[in-house]
PDB file of N, CA and C in Angstrom:
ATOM      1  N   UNK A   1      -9.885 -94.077  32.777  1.00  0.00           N
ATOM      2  CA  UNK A   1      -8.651 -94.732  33.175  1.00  0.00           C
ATOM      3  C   UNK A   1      -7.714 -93.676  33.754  1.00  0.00           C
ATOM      4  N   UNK A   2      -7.285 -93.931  34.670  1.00  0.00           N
ATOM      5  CA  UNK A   2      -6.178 -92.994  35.326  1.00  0.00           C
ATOM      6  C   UNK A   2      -4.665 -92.905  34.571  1.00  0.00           C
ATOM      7  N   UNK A   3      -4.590 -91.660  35.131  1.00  0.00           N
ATOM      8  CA  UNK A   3      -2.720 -91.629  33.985  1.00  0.00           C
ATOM      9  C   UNK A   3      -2.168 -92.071  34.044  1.00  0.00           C
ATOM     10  N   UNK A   4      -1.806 -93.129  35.544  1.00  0.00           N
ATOM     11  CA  UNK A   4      -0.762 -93.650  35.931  1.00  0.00           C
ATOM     12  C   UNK A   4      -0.879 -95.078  35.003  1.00  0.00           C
ATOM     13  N   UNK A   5      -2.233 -95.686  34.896  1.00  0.00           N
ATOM     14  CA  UNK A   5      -2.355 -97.088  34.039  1.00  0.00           C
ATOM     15  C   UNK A   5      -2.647 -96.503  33.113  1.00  0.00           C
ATOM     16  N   UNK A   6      -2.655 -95.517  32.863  1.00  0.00           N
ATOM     17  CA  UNK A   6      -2.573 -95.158  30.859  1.00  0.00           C
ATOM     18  C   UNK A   6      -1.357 -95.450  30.100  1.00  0.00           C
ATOM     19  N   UNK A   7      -0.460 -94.945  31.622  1.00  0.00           N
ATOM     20  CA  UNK A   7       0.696 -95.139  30.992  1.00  0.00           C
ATOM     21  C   UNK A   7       1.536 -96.476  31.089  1.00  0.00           C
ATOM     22  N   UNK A   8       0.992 -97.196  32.024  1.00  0.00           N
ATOM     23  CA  UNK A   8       1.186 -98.818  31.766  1.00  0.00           C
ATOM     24  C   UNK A   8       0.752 -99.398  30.553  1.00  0.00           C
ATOM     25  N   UNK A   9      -0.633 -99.110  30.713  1.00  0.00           N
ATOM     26  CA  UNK A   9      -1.249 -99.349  29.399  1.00  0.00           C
ATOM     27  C   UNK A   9      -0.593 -99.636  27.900  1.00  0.00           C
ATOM     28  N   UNK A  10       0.202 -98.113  27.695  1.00  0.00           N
ATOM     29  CA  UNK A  10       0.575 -97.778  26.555  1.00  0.00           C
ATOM     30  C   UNK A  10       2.047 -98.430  26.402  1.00  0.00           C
ATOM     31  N   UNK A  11       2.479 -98.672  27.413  1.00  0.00           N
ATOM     32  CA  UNK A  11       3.855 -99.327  27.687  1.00  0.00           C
ATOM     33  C   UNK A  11       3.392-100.633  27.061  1.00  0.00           C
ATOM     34  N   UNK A  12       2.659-101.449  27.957  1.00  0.00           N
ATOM     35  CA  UNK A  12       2.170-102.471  27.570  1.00  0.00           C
ATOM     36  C   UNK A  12       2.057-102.882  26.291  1.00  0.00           C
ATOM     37  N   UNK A  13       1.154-101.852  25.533  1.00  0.00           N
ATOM     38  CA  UNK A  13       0.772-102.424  24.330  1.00  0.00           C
ATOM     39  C   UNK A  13       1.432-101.828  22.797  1.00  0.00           C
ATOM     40  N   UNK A  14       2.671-101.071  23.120  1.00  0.00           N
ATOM     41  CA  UNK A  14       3.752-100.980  22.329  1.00  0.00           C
ATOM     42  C   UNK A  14       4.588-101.837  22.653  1.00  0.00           C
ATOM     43  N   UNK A  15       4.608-103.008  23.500  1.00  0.00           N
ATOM     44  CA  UNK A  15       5.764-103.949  23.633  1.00  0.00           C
ATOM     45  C   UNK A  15       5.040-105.320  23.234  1.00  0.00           C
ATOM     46  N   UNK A  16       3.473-105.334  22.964  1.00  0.00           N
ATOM     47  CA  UNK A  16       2.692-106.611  22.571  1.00  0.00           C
ATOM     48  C   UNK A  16       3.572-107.637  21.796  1.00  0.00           C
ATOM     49  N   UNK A  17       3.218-108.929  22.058  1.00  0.00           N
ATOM     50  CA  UNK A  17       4.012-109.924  21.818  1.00  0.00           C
ATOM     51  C   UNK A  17       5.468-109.997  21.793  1.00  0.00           C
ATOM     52  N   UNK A  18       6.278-109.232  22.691  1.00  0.00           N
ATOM     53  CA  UNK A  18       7.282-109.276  22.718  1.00  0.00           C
ATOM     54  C   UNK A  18       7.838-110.002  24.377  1.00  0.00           C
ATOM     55  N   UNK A  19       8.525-110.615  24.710  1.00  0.00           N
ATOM     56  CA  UNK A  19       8.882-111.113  25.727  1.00  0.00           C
ATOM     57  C   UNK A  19       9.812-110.234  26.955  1.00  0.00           C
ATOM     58  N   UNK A  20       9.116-110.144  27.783  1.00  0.00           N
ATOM     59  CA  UNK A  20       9.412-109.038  28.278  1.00  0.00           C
ATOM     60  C   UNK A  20       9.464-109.446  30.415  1.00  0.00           C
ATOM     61  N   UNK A  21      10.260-108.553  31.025  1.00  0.00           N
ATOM     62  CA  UNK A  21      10.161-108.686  32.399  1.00  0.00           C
ATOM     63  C   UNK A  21       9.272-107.816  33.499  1.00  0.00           C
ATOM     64  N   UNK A  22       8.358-108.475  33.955  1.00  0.00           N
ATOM     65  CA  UNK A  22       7.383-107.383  34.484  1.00  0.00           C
ATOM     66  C   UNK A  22       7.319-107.434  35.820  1.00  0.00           C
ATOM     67  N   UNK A  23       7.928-106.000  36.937  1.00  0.00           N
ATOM     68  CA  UNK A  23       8.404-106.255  38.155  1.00  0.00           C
ATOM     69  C   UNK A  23       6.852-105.569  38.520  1.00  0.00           C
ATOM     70  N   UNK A  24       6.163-106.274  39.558  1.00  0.00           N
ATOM     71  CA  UNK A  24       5.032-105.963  40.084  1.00  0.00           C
ATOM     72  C   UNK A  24       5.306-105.223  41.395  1.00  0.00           C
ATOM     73  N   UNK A  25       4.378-104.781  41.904  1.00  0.00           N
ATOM     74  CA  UNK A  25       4.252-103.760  42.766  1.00  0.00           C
ATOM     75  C   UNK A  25       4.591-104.200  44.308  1.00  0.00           C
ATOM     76  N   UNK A  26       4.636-105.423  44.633  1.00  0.00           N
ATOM     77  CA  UNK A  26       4.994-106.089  45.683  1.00  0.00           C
ATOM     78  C   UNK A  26       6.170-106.478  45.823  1.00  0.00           C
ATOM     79  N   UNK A  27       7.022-106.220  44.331  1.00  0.00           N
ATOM     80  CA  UNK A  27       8.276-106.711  44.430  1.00  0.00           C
ATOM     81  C   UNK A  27       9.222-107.797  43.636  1.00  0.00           C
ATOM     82  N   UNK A  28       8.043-108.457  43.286  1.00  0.00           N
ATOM     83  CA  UNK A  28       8.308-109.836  42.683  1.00  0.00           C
ATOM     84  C   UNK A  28       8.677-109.322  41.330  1.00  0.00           C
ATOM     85  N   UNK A  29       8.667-110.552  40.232  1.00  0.00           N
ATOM     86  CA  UNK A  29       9.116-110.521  39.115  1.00  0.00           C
ATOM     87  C   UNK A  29       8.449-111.158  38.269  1.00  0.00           C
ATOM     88  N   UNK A  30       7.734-111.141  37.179  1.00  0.00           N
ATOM     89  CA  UNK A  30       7.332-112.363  36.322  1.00  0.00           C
ATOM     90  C   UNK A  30       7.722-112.360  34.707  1.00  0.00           C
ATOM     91  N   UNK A  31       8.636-113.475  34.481  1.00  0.00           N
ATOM     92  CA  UNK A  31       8.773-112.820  32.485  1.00  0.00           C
ATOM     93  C   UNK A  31       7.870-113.583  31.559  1.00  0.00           C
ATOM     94  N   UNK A  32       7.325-113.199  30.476  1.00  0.00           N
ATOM     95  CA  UNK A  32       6.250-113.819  29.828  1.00  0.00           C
ATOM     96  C   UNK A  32       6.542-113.141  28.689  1.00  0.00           C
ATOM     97  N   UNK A  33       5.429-113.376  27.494  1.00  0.00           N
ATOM     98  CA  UNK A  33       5.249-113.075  26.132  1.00  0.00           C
ATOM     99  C   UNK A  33       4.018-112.402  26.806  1.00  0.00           C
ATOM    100  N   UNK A  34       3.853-110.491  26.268  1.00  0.00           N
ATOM    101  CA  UNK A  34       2.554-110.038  26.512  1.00  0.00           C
ATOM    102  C   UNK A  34       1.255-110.249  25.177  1.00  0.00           C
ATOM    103  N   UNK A  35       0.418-111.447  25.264  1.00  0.00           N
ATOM    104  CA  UNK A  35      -0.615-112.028  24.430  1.00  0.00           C
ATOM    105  C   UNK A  35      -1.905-110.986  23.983  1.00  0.00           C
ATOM    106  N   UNK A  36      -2.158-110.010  25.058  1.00  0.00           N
ATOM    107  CA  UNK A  36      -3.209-109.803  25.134  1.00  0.00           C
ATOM    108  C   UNK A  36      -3.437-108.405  26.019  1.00  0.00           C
ATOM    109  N   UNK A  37      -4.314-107.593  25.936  1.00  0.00           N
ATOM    110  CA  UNK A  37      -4.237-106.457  26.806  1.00  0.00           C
ATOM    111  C   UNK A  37      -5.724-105.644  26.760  1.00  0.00           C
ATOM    112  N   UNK A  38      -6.469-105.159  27.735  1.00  0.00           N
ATOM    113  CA  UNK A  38      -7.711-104.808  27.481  1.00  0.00           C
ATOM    114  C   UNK A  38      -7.160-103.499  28.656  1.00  0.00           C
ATOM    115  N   UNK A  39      -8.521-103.023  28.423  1.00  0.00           N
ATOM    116  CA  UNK A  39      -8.021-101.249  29.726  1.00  0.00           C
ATOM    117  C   UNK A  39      -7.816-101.544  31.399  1.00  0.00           C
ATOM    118  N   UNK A  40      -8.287-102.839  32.021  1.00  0.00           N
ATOM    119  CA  UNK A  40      -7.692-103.385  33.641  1.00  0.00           C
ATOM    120  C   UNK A  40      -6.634-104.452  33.747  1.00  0.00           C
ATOM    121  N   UNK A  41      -6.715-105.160  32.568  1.00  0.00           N
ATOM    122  CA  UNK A  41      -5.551-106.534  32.613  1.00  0.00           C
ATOM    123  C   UNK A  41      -4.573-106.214  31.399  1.00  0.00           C
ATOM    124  N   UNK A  42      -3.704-107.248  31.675  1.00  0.00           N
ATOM    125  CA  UNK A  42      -3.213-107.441  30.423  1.00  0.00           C
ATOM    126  C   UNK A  42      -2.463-109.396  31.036  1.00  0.00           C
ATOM    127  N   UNK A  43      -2.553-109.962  29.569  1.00  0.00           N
ATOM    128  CA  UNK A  43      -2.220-111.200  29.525  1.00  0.00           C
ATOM    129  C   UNK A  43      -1.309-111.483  29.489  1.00  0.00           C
ATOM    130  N   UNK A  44      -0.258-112.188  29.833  1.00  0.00           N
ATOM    131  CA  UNK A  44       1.163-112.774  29.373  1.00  0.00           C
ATOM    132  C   UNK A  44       1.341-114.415  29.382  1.00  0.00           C
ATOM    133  N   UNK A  45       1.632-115.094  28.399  1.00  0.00           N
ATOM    134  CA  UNK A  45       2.280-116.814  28.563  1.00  0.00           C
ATOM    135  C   UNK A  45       3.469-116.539  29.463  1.00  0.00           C
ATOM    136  N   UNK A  46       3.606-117.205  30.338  1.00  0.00           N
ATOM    137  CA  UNK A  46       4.674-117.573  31.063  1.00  0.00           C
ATOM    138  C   UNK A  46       5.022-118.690  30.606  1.00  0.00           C
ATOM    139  N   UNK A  47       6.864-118.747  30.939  1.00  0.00           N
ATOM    140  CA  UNK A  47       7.219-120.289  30.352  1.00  0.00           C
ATOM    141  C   UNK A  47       6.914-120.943  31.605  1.00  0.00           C
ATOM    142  N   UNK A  48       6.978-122.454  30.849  1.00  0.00           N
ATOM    143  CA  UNK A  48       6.964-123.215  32.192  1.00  0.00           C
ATOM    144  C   UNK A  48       8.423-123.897  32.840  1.00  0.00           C
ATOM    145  N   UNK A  49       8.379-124.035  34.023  1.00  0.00           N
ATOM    146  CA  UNK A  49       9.830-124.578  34.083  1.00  0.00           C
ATOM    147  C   UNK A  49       9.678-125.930  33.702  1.00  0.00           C
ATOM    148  N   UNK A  50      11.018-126.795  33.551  1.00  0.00           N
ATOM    149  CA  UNK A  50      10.971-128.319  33.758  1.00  0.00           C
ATOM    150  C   UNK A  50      10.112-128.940  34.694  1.00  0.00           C
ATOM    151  N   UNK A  51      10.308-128.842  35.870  1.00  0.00           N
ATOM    152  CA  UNK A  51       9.860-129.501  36.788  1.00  0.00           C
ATOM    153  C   UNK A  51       8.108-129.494  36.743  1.00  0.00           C
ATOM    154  N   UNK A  52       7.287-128.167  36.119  1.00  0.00           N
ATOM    155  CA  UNK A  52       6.200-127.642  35.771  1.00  0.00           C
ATOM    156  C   UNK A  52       5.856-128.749  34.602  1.00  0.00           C
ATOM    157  N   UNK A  53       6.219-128.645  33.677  1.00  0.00           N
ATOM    158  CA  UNK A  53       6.387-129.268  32.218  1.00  0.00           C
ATOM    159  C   UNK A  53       5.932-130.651  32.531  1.00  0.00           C
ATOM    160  N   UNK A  54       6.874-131.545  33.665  1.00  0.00           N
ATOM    161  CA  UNK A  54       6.630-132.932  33.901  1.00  0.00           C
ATOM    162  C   UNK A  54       5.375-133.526  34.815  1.00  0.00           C
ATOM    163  N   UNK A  55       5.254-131.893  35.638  1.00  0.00           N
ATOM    164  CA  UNK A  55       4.152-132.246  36.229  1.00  0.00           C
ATOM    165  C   UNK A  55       3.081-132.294  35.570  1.00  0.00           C
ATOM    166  N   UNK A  56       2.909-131.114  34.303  1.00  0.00           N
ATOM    167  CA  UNK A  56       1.864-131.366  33.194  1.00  0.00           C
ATOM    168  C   UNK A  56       1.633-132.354  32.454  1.00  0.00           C
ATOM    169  N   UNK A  57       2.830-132.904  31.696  1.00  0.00           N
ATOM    170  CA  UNK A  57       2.837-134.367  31.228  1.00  0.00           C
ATOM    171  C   UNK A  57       1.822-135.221  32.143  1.00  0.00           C
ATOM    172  N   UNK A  58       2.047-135.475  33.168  1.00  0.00           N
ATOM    173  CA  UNK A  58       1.616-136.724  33.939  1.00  0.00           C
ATOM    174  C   UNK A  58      -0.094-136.534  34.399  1.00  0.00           C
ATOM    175  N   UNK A  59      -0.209-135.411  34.175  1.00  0.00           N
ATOM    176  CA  UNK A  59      -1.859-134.492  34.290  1.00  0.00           C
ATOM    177  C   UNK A  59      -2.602-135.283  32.929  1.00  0.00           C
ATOM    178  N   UNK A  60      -1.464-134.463  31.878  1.00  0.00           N
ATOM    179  CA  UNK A  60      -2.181-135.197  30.849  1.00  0.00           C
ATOM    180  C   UNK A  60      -2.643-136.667  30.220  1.00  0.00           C
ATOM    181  N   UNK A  61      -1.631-136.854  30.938  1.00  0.00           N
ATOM    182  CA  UNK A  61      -1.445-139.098  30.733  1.00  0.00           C
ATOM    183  C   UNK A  61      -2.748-140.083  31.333  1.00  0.00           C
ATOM    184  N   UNK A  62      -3.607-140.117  30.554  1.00  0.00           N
ATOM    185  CA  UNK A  62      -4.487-141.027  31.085  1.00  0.00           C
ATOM    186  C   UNK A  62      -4.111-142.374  31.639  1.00  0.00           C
ATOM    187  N   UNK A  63      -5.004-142.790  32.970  1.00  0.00           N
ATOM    188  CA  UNK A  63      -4.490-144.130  33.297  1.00  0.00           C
ATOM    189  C   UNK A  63      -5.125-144.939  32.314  1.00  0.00           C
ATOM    190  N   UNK A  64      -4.046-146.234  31.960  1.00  0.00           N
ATOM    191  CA  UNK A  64      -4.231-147.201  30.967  1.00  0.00           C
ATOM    192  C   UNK A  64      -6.202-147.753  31.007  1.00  0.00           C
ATOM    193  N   UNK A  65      -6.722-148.009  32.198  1.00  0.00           N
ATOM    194  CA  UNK A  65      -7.470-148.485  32.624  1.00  0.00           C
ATOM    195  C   UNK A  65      -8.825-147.669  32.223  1.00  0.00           C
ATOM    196  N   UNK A  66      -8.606-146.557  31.736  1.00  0.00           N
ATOM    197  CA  UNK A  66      -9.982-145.573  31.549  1.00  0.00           C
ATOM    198  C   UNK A  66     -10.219-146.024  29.798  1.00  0.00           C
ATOM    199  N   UNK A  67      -9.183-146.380  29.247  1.00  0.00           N
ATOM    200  CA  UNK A  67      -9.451-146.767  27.648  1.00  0.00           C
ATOM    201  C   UNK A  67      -9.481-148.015  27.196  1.00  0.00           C
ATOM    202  N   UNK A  68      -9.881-148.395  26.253  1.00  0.00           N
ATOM    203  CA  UNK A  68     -10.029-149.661  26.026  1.00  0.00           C
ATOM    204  C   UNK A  68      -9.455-149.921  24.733  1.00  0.00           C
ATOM    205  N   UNK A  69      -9.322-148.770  23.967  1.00  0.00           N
ATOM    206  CA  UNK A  69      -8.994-149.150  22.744  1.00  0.00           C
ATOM    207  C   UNK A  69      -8.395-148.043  21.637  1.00  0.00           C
ATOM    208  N   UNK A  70      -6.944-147.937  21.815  1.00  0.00           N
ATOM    209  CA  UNK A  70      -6.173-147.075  21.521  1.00  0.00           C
ATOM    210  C   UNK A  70      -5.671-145.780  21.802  1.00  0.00           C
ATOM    211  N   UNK A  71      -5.123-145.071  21.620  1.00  0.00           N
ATOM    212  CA  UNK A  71      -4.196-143.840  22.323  1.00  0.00           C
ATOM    213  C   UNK A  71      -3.924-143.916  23.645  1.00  0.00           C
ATOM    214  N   UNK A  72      -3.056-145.428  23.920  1.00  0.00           N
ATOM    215  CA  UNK A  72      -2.910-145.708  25.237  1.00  0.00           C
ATOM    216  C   UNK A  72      -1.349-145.527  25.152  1.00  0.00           C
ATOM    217  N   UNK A  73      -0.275-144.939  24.302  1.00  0.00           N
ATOM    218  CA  UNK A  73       0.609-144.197  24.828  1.00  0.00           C
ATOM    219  C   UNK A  73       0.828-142.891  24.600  1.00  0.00           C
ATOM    220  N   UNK A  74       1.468-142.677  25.931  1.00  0.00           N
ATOM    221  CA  UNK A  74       1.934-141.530  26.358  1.00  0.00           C
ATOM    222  C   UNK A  74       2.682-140.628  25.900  1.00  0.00           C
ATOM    223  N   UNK A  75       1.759-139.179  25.610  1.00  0.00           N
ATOM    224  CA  UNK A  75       2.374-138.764  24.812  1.00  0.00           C
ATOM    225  C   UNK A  75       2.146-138.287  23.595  1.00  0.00           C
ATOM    226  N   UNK A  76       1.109-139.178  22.696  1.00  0.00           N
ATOM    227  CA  UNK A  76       0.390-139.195  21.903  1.00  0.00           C
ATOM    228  C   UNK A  76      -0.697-138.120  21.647  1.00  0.00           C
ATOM    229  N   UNK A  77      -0.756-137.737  20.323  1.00  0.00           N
ATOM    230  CA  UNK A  77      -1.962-136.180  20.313  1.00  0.00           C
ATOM    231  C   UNK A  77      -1.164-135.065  20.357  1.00  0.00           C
ATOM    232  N   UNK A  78      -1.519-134.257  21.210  1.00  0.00           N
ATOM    233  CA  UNK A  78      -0.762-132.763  21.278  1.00  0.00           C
ATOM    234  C   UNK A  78       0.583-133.163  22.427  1.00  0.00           C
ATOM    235  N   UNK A  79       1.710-132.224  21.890  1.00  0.00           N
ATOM    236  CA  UNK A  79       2.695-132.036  22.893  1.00  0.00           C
ATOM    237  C   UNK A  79       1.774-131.357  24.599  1.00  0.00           C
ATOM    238  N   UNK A  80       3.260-131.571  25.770  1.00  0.00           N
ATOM    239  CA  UNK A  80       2.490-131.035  27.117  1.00  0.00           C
ATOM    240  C   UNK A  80       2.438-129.716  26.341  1.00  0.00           C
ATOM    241  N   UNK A  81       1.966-128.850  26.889  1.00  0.00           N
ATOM    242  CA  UNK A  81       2.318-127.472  27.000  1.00  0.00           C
ATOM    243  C   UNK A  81       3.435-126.932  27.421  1.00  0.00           C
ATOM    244  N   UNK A  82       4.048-125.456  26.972  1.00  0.00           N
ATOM    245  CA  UNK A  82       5.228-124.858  27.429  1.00  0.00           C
ATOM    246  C   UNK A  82       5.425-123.584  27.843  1.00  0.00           C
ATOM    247  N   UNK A  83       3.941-123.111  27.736  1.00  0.00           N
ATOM    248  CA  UNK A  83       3.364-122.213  28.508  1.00  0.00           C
ATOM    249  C   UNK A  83       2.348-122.147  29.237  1.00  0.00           C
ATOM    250  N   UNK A  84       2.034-121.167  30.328  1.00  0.00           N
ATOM    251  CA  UNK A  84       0.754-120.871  31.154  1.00  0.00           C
ATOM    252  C   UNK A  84       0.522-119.595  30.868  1.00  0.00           C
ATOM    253  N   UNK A  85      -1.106-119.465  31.127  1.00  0.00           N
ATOM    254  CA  UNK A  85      -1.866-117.780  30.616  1.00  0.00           C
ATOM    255  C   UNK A  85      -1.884-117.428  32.000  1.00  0.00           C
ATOM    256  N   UNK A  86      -1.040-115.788  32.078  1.00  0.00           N
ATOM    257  CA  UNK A  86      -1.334-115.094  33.317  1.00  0.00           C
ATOM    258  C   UNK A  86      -2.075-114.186  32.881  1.00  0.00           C
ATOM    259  N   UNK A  87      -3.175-113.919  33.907  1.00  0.00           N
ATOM    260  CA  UNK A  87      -4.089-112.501  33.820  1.00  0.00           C
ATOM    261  C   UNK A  87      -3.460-111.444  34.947  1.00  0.00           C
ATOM    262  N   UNK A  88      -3.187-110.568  34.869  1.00  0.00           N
ATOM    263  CA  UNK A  88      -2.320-109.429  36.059  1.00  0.00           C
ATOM    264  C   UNK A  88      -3.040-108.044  35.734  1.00  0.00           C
ATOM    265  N   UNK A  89      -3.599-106.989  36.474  1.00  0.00           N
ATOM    266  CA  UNK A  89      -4.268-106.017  36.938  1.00  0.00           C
ATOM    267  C   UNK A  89      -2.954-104.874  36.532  1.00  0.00           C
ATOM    268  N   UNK A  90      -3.528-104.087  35.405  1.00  0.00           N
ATOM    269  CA  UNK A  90      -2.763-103.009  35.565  1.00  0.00           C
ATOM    270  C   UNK A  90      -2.137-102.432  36.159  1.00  0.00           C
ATOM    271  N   UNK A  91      -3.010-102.148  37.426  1.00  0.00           N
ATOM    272  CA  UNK A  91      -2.411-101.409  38.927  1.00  0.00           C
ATOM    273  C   UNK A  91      -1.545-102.389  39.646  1.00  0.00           C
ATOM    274  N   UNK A  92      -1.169-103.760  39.277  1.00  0.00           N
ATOM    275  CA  UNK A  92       0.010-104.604  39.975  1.00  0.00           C
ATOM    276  C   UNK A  92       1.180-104.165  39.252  1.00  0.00           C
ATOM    277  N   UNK A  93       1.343-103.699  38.388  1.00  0.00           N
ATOM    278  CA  UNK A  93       2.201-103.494  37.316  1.00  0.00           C
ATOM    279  C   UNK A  93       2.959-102.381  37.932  1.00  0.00           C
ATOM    280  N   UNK A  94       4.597-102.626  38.715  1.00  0.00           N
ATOM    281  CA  UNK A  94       5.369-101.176  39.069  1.00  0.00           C
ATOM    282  C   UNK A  94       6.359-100.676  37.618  1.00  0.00           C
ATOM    283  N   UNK A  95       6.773-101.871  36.987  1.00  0.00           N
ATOM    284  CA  UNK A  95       7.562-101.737  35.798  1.00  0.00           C
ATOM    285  C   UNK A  95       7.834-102.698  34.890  1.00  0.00           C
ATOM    286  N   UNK A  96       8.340-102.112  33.540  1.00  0.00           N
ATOM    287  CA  UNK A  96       8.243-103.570  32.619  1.00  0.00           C
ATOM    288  C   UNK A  96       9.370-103.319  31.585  1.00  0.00           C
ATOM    289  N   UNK A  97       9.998-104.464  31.308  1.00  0.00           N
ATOM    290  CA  UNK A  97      11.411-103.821  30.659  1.00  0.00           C
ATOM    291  C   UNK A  97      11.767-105.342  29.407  1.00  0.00           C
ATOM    292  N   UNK A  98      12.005-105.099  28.572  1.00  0.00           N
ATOM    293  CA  UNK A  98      12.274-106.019  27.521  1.00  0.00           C
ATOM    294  C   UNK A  98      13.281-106.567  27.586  1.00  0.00           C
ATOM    295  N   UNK A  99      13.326-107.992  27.357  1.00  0.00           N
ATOM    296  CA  UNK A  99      14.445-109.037  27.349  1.00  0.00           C
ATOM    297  C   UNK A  99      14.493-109.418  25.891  1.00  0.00           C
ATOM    298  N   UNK A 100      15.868-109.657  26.222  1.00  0.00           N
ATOM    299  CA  UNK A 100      16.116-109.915  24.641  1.00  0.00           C
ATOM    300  C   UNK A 100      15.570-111.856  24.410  1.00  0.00           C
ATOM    301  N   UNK A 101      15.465-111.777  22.926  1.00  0.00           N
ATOM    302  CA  UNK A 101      14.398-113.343  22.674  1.00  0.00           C
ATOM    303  C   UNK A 101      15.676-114.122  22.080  1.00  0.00           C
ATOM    304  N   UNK A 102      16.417-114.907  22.329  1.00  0.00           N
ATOM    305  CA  UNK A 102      17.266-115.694  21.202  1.00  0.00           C
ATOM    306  C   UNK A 102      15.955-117.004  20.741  1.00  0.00           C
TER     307      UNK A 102
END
């Protein structure tokens, strides 16, 4: 492993499960909970927004017509989800800085 992602690396995985802002190398931004971390990736849940959230709901909602006989409302079983799993490449990684969690 090279020094430069060693030292992502180690950044990385002294901040594990903590929610954090990670500015990638192109510029952008992504904030997540870091889940997971191996020596090329590391994982983060991203939240989802609202608008994300409702689109998941309606993913999950079976049409009435596929069942015949119960758990025909919506909603029912597990909540949508309120996160998504990102996989991101060490070497995308320019910097990463901790947000505070209320």
């Amino acid at each position: 492993m090279n020094n430069n992602y060693q030292h992502i690396y180690d950044v990385c995985k002294d901040h594990m499960h903590a929610y954090v802002l990670i500015e990638l190398a192109d510029g952008s931004s992504i904030d997540g909970i870091i889940t997971g971390l191996d020596q090329e990736s590391v994982y983060i849940a991203v939240p989802l927004e609202g608008h994300e959230q409702q689109n998941m709901m309606s993913q999950h909602q079976a049409p009435s017509h596929q069942r015949q006989f119960g758990y025909g409302y919506p909603g029912y079983g597990y909540p949508p989800p309120r996160f998504r799993r990102l996989i991101l490449p060490l070497a995308a990684i320019a910097a990463l800085s901790i947000l505070p969690w209320y």
